[in-house]
PDB file of N, CA and C in Angstrom:
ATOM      1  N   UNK A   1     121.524 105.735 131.362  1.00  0.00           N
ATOM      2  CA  UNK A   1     121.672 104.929 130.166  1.00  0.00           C
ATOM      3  C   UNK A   1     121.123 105.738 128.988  1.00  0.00           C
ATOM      4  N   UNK A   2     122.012 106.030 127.968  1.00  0.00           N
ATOM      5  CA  UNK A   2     121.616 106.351 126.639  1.00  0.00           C
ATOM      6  C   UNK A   2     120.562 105.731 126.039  1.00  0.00           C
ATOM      7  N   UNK A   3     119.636 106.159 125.346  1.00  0.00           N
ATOM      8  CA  UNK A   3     118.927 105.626 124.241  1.00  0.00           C
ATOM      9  C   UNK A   3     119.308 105.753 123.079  1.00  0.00           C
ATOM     10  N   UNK A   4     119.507 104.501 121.976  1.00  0.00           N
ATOM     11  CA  UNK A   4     119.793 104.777 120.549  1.00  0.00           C
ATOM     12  C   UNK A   4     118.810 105.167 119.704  1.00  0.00           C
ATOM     13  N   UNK A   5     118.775 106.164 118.812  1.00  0.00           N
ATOM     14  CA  UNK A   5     117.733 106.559 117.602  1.00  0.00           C
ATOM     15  C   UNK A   5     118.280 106.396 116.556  1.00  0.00           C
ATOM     16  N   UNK A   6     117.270 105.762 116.111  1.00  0.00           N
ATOM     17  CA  UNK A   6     117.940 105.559 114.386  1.00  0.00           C
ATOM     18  C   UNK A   6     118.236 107.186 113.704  1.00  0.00           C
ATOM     19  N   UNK A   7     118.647 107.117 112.289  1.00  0.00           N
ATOM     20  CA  UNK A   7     119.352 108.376 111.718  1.00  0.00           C
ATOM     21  C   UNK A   7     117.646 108.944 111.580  1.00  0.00           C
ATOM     22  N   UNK A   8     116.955 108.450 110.738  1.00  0.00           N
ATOM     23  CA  UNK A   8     115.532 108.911 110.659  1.00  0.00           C
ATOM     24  C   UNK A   8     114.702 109.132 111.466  1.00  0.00           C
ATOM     25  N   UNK A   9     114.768 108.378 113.128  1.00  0.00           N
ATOM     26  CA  UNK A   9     114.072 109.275 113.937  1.00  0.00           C
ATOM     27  C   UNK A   9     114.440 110.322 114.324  1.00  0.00           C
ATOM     28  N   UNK A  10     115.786 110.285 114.412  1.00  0.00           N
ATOM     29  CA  UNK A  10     116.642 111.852 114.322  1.00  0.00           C
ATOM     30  C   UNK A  10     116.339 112.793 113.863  1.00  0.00           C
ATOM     31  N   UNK A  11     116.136 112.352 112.693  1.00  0.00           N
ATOM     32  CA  UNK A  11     116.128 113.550 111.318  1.00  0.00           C
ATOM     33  C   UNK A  11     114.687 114.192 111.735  1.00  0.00           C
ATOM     34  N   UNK A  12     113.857 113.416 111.904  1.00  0.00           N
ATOM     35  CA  UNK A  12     112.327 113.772 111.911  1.00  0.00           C
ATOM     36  C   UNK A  12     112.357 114.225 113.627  1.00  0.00           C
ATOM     37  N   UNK A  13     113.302 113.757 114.573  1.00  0.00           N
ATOM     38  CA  UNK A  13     112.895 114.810 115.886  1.00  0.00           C
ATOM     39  C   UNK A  13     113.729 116.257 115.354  1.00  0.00           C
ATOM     40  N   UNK A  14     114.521 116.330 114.875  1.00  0.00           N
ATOM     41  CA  UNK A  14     115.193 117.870 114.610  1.00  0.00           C
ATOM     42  C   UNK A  14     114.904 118.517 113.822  1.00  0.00           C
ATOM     43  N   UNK A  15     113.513 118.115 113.021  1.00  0.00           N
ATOM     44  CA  UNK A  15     113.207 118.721 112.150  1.00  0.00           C
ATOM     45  C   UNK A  15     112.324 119.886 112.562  1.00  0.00           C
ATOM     46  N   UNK A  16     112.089 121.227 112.185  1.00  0.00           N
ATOM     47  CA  UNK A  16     110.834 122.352 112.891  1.00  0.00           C
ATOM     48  C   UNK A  16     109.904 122.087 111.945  1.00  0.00           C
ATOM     49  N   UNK A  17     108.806 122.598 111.806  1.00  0.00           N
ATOM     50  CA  UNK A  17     107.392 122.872 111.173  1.00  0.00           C
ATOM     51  C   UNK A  17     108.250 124.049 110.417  1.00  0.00           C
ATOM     52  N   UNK A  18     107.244 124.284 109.431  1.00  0.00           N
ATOM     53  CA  UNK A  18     107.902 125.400 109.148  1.00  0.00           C
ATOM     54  C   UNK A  18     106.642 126.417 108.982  1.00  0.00           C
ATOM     55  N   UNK A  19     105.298 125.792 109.200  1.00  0.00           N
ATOM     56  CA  UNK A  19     104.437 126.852 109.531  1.00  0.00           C
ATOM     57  C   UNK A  19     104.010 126.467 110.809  1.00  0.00           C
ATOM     58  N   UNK A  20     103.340 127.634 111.548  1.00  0.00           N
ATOM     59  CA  UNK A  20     102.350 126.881 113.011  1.00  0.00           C
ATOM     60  C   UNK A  20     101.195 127.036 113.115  1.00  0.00           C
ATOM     61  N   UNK A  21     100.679 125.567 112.544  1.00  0.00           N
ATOM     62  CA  UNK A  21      99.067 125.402 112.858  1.00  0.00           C
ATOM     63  C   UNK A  21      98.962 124.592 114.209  1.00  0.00           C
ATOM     64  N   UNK A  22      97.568 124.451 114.480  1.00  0.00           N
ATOM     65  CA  UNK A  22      96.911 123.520 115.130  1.00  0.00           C
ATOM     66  C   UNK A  22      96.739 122.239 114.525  1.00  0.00           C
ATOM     67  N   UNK A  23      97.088 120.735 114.480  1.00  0.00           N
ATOM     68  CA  UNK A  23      96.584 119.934 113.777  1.00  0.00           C
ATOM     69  C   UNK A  23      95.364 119.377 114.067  1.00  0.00           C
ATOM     70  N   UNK A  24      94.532 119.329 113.409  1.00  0.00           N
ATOM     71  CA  UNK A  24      92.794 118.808 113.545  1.00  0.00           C
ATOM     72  C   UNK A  24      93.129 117.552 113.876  1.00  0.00           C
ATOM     73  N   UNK A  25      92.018 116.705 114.449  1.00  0.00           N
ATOM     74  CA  UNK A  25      91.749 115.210 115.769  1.00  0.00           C
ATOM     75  C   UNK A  25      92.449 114.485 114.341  1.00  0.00           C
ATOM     76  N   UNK A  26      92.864 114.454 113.046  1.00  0.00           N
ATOM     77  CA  UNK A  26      93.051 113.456 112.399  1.00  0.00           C
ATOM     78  C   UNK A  26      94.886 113.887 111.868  1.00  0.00           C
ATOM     79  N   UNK A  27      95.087 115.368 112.036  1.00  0.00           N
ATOM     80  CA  UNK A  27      96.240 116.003 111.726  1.00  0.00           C
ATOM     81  C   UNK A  27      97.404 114.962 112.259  1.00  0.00           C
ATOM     82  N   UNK A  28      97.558 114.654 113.319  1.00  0.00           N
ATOM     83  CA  UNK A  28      98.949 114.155 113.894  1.00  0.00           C
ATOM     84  C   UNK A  28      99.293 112.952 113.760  1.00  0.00           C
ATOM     85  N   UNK A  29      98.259 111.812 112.723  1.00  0.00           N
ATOM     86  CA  UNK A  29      98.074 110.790 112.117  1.00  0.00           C
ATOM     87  C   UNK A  29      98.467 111.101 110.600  1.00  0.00           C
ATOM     88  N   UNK A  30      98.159 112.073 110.142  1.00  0.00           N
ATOM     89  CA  UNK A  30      98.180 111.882 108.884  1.00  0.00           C
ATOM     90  C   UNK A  30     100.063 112.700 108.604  1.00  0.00           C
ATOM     91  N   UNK A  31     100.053 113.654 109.426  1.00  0.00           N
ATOM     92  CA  UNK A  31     101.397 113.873 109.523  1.00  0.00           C
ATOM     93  C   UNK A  31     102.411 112.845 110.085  1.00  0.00           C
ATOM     94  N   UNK A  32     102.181 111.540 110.666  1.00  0.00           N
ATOM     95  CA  UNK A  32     102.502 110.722 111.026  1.00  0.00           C
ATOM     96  C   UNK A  32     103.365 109.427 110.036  1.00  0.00           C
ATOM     97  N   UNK A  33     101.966 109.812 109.790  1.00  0.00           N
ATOM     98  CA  UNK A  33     101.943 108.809 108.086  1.00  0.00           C
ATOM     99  C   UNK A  33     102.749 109.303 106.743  1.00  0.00           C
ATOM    100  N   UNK A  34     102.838 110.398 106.704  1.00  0.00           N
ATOM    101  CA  UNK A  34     103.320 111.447 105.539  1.00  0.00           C
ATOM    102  C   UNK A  34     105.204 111.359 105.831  1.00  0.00           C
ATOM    103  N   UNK A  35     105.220 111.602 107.348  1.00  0.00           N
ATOM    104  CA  UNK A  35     106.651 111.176 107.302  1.00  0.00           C
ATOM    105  C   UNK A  35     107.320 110.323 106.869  1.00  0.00           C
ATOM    106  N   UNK A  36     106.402 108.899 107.067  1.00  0.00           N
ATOM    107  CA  UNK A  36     106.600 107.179 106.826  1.00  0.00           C
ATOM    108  C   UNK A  36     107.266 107.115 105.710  1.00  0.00           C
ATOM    109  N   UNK A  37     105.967 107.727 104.734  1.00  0.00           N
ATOM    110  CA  UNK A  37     105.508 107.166 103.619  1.00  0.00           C
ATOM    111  C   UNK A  37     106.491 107.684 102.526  1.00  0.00           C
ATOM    112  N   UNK A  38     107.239 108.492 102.728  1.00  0.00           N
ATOM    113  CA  UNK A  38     108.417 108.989 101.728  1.00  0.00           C
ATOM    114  C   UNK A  38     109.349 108.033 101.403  1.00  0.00           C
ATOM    115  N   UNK A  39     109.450 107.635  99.843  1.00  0.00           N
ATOM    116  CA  UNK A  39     110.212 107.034  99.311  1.00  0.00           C
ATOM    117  C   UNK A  39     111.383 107.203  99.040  1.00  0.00           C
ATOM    118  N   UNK A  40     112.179 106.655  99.847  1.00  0.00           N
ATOM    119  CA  UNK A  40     113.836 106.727  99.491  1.00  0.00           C
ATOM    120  C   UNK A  40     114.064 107.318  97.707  1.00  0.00           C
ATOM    121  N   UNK A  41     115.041 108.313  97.256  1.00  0.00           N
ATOM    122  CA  UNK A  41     115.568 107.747  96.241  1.00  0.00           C
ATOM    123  C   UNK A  41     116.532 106.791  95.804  1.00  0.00           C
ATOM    124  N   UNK A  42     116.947 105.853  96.655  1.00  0.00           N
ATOM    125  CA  UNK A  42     117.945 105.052  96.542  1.00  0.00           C
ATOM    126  C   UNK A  42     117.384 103.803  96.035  1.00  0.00           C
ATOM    127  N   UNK A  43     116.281 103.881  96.246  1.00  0.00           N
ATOM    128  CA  UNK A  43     115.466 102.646  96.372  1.00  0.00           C
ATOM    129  C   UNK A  43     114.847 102.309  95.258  1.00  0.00           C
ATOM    130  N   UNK A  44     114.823 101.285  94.069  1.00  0.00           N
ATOM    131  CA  UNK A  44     114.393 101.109  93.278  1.00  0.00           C
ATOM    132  C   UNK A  44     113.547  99.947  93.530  1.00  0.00           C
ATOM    133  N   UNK A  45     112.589 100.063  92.287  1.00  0.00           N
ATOM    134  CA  UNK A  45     111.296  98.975  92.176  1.00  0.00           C
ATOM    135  C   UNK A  45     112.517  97.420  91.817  1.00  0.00           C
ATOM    136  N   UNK A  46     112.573  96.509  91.967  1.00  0.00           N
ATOM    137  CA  UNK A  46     112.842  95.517  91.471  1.00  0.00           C
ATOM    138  C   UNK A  46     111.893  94.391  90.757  1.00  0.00           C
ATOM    139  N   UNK A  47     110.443  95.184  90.693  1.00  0.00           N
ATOM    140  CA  UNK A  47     109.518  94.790  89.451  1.00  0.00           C
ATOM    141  C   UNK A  47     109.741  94.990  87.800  1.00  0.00           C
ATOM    142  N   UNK A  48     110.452  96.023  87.826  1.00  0.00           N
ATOM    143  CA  UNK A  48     110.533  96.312  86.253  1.00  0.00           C
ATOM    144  C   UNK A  48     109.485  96.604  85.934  1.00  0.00           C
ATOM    145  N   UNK A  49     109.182  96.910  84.382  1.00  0.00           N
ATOM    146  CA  UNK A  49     107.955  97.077  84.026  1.00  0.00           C
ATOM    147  C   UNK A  49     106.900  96.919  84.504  1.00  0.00           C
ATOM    148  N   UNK A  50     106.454  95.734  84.915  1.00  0.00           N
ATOM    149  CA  UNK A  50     105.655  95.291  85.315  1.00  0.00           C
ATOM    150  C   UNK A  50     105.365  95.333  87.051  1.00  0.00           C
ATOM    151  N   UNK A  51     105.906  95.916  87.442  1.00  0.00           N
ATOM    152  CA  UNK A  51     106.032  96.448  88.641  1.00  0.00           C
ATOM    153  C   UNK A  51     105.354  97.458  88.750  1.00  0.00           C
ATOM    154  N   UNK A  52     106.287  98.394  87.938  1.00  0.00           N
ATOM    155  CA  UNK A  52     105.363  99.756  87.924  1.00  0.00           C
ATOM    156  C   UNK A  52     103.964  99.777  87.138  1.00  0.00           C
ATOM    157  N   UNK A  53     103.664  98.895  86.220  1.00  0.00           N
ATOM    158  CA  UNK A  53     102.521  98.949  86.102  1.00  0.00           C
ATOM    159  C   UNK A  53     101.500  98.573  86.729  1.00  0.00           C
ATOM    160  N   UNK A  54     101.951  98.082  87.979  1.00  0.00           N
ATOM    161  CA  UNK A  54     101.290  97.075  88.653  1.00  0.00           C
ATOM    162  C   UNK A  54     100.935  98.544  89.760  1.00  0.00           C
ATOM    163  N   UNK A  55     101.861  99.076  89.719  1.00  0.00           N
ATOM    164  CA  UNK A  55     101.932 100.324  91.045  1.00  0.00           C
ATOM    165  C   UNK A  55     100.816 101.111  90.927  1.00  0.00           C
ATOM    166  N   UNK A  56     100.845 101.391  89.151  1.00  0.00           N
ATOM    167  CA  UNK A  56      99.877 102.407  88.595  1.00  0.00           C
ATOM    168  C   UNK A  56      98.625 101.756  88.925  1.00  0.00           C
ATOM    169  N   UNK A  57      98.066 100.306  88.647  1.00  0.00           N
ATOM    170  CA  UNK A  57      96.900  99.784  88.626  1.00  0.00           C
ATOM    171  C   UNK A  57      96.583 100.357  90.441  1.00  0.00           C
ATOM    172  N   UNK A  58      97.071  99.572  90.929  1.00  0.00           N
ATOM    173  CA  UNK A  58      96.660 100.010  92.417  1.00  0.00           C
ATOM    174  C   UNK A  58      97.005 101.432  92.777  1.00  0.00           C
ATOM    175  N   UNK A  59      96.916 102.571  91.976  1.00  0.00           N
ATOM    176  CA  UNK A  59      97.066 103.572  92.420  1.00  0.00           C
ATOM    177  C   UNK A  59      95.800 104.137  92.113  1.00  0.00           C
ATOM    178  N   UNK A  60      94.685 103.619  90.761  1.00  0.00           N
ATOM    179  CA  UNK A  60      93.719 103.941  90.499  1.00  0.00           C
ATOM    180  C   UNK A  60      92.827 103.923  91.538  1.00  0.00           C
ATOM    181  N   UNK A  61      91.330 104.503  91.480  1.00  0.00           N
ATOM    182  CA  UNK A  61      90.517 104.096  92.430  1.00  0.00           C
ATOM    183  C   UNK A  61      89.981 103.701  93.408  1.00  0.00           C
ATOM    184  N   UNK A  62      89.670 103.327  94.174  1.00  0.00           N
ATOM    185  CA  UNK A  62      89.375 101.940  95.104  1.00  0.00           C
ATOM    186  C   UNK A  62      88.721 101.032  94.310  1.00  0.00           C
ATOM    187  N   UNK A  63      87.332 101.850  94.273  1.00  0.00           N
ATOM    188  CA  UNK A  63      86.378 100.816  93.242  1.00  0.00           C
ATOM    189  C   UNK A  63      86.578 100.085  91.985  1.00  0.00           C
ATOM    190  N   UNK A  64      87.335 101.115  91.005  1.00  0.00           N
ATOM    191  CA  UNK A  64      87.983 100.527  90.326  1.00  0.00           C
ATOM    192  C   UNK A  64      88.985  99.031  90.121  1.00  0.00           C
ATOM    193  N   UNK A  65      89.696  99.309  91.038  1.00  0.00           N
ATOM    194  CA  UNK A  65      90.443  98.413  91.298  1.00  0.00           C
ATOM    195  C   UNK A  65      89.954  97.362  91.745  1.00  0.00           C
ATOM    196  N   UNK A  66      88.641  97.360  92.570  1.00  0.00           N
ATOM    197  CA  UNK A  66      88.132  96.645  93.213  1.00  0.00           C
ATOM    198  C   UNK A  66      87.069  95.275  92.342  1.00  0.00           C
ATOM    199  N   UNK A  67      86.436  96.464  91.182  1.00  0.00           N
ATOM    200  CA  UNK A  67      85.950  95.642  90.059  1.00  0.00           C
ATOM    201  C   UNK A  67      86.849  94.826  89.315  1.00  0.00           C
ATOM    202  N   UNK A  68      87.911  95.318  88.934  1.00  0.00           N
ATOM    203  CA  UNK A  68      88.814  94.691  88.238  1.00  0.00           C
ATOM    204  C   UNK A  68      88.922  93.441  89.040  1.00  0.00           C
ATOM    205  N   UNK A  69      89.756  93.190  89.541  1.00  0.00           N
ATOM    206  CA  UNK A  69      90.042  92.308  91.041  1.00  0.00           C
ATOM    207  C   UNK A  69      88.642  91.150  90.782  1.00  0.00           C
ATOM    208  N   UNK A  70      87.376  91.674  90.765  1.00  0.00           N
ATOM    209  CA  UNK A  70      86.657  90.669  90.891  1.00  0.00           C
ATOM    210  C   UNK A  70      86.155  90.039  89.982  1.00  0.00           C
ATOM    211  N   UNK A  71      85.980  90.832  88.685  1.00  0.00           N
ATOM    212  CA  UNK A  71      86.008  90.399  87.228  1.00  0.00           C
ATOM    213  C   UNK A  71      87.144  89.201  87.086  1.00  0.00           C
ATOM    214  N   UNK A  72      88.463  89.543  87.612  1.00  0.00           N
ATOM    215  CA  UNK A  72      89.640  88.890  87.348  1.00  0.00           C
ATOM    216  C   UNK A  72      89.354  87.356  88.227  1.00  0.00           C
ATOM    217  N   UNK A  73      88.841  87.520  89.728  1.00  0.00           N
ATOM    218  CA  UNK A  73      88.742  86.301  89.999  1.00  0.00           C
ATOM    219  C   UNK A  73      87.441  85.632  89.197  1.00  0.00           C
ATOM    220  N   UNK A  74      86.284  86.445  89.057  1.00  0.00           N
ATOM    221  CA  UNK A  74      85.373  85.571  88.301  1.00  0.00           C
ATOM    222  C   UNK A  74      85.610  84.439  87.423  1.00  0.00           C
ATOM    223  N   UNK A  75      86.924  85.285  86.462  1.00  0.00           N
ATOM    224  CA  UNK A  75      86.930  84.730  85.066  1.00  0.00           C
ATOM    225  C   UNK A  75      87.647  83.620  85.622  1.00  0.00           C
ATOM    226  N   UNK A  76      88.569  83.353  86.432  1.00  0.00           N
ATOM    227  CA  UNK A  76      89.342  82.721  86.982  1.00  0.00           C
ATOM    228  C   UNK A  76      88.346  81.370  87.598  1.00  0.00           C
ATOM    229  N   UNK A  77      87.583  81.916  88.226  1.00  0.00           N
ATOM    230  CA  UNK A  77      86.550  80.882  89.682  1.00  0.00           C
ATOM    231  C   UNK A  77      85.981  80.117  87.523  1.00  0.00           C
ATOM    232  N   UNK A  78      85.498  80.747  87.145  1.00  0.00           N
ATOM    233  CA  UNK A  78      84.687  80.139  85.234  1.00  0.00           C
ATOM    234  C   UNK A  78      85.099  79.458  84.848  1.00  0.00           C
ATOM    235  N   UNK A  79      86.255  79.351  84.693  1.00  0.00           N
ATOM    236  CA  UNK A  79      87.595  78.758  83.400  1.00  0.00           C
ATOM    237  C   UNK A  79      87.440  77.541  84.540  1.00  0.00           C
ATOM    238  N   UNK A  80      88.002  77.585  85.958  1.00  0.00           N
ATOM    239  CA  UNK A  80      88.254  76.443  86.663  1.00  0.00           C
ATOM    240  C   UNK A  80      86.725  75.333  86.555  1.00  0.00           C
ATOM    241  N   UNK A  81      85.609  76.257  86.215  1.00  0.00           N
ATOM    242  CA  UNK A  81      84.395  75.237  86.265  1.00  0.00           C
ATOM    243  C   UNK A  81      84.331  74.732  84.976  1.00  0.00           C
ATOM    244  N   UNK A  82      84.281  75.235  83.848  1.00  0.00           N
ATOM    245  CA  UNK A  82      84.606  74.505  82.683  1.00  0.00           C
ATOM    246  C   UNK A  82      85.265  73.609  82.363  1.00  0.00           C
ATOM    247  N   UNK A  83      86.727  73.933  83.205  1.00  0.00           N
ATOM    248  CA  UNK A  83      87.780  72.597  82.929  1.00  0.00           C
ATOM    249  C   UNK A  83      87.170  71.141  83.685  1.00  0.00           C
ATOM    250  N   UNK A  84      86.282  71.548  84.967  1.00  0.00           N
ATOM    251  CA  UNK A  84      85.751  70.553  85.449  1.00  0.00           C
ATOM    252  C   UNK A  84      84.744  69.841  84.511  1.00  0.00           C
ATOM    253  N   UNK A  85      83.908  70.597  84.485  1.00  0.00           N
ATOM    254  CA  UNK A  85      83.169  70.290  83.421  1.00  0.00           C
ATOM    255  C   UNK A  85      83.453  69.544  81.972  1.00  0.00           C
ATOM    256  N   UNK A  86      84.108  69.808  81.372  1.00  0.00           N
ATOM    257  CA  UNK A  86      85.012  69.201  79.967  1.00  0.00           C
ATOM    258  C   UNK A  86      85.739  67.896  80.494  1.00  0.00           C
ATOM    259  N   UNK A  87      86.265  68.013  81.879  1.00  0.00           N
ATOM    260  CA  UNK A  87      86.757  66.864  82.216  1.00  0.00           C
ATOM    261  C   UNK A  87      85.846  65.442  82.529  1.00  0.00           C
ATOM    262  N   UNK A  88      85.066  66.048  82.898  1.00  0.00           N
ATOM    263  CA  UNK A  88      83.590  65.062  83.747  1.00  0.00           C
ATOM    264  C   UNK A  88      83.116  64.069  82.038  1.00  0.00           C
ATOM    265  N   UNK A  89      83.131  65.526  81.172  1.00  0.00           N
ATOM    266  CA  UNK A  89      81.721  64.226  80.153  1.00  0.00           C
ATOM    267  C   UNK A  89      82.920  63.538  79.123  1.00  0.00           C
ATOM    268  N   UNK A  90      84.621  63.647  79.754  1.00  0.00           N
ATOM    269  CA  UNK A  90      85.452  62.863  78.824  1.00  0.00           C
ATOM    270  C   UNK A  90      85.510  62.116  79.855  1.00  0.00           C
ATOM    271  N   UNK A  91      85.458  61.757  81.078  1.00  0.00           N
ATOM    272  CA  UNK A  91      85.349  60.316  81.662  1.00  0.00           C
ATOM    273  C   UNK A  91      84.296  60.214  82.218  1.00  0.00           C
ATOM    274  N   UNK A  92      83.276  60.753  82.123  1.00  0.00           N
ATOM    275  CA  UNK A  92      81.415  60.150  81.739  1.00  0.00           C
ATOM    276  C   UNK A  92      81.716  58.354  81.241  1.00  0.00           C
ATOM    277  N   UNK A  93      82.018  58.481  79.919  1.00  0.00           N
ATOM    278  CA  UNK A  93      81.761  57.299  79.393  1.00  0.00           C
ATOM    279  C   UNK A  93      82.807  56.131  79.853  1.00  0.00           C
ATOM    280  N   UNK A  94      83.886  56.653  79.963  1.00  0.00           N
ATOM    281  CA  UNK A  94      84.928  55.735  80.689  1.00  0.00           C
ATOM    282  C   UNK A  94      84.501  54.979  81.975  1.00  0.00           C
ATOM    283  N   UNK A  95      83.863  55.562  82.420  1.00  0.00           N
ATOM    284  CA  UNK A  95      83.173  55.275  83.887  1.00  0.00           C
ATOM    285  C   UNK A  95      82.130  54.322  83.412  1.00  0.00           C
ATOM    286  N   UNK A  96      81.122  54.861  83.221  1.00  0.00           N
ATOM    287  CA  UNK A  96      79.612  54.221  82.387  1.00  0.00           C
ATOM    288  C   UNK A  96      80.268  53.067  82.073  1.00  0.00           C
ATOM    289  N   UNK A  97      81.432  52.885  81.090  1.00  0.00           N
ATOM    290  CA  UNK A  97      81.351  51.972  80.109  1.00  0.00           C
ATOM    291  C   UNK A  97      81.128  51.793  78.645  1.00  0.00           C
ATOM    292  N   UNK A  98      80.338  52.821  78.521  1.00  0.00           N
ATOM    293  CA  UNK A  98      79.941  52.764  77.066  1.00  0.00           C
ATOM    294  C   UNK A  98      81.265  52.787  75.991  1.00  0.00           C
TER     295      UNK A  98
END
C-alpha cells in the first residue's frame, strides 16, 4: 500500500542541506520549526491595516508586549470599577429613599 504525502512534505523530503553540519540537541527542532514557519506568498493578511499593525505590536519584545497587555487590562479591570461605582451612589438614594 502506497502512502500519500502532501506537495510540502515532498518538497521538504527532496530537499538536500546545502551545507553539512552536525545539528546541536536543539538544531533539529529549530530546523523543524524554520521549515513550518515560512509564509506562503499567496497568502495575504485579511487584517488590513490593522492587522499588520497588530503583527508589528506582537513582534516587539516579550516584555514589552507583556507590559502593554497589562497596563491595557488594568485600565480596562479601572474604568469597569468606576462605572460600578458611579452607578452605586446614583441608586444609593433611590434605594435609601431619600
Amino acid at each position: 500500500m502506497q502512502q500519500t504525502i502532501s506537495r510540502e512534505q515532498r518538497k521538504v523530503r527532496d530537499s538536500r542541506p546545502t551545507t553539512k553540519t552536525e545539528p546541536g540537541a536543539g538544531g533539529l527542532y529549530a530546523e523543524g520549526m524554520s521549515e513550518r514557519s515560512h509564509s506562503h506568498p499567496g497568502a495575504e493578511a485579511s487584517g488590513g491595516l490593522l492587522g499588520s499593525i497588530y503583527e508589528g505590536f506582537l513582534g516587539l519584545p516579550v516584555p514589552v508586549v507583556l507590559t502593554v497587555l497589562w497596563l491595557g487590562g488594568l485600565t480596562l479591570l479601572g474604568s469597569c470599577v468606576l462605572a460600578l461605582y458611579a452607578l452605586a451612589t446614583l441608586l444609593a438614594p433611590v434605594v435609601t429613599g431619600a
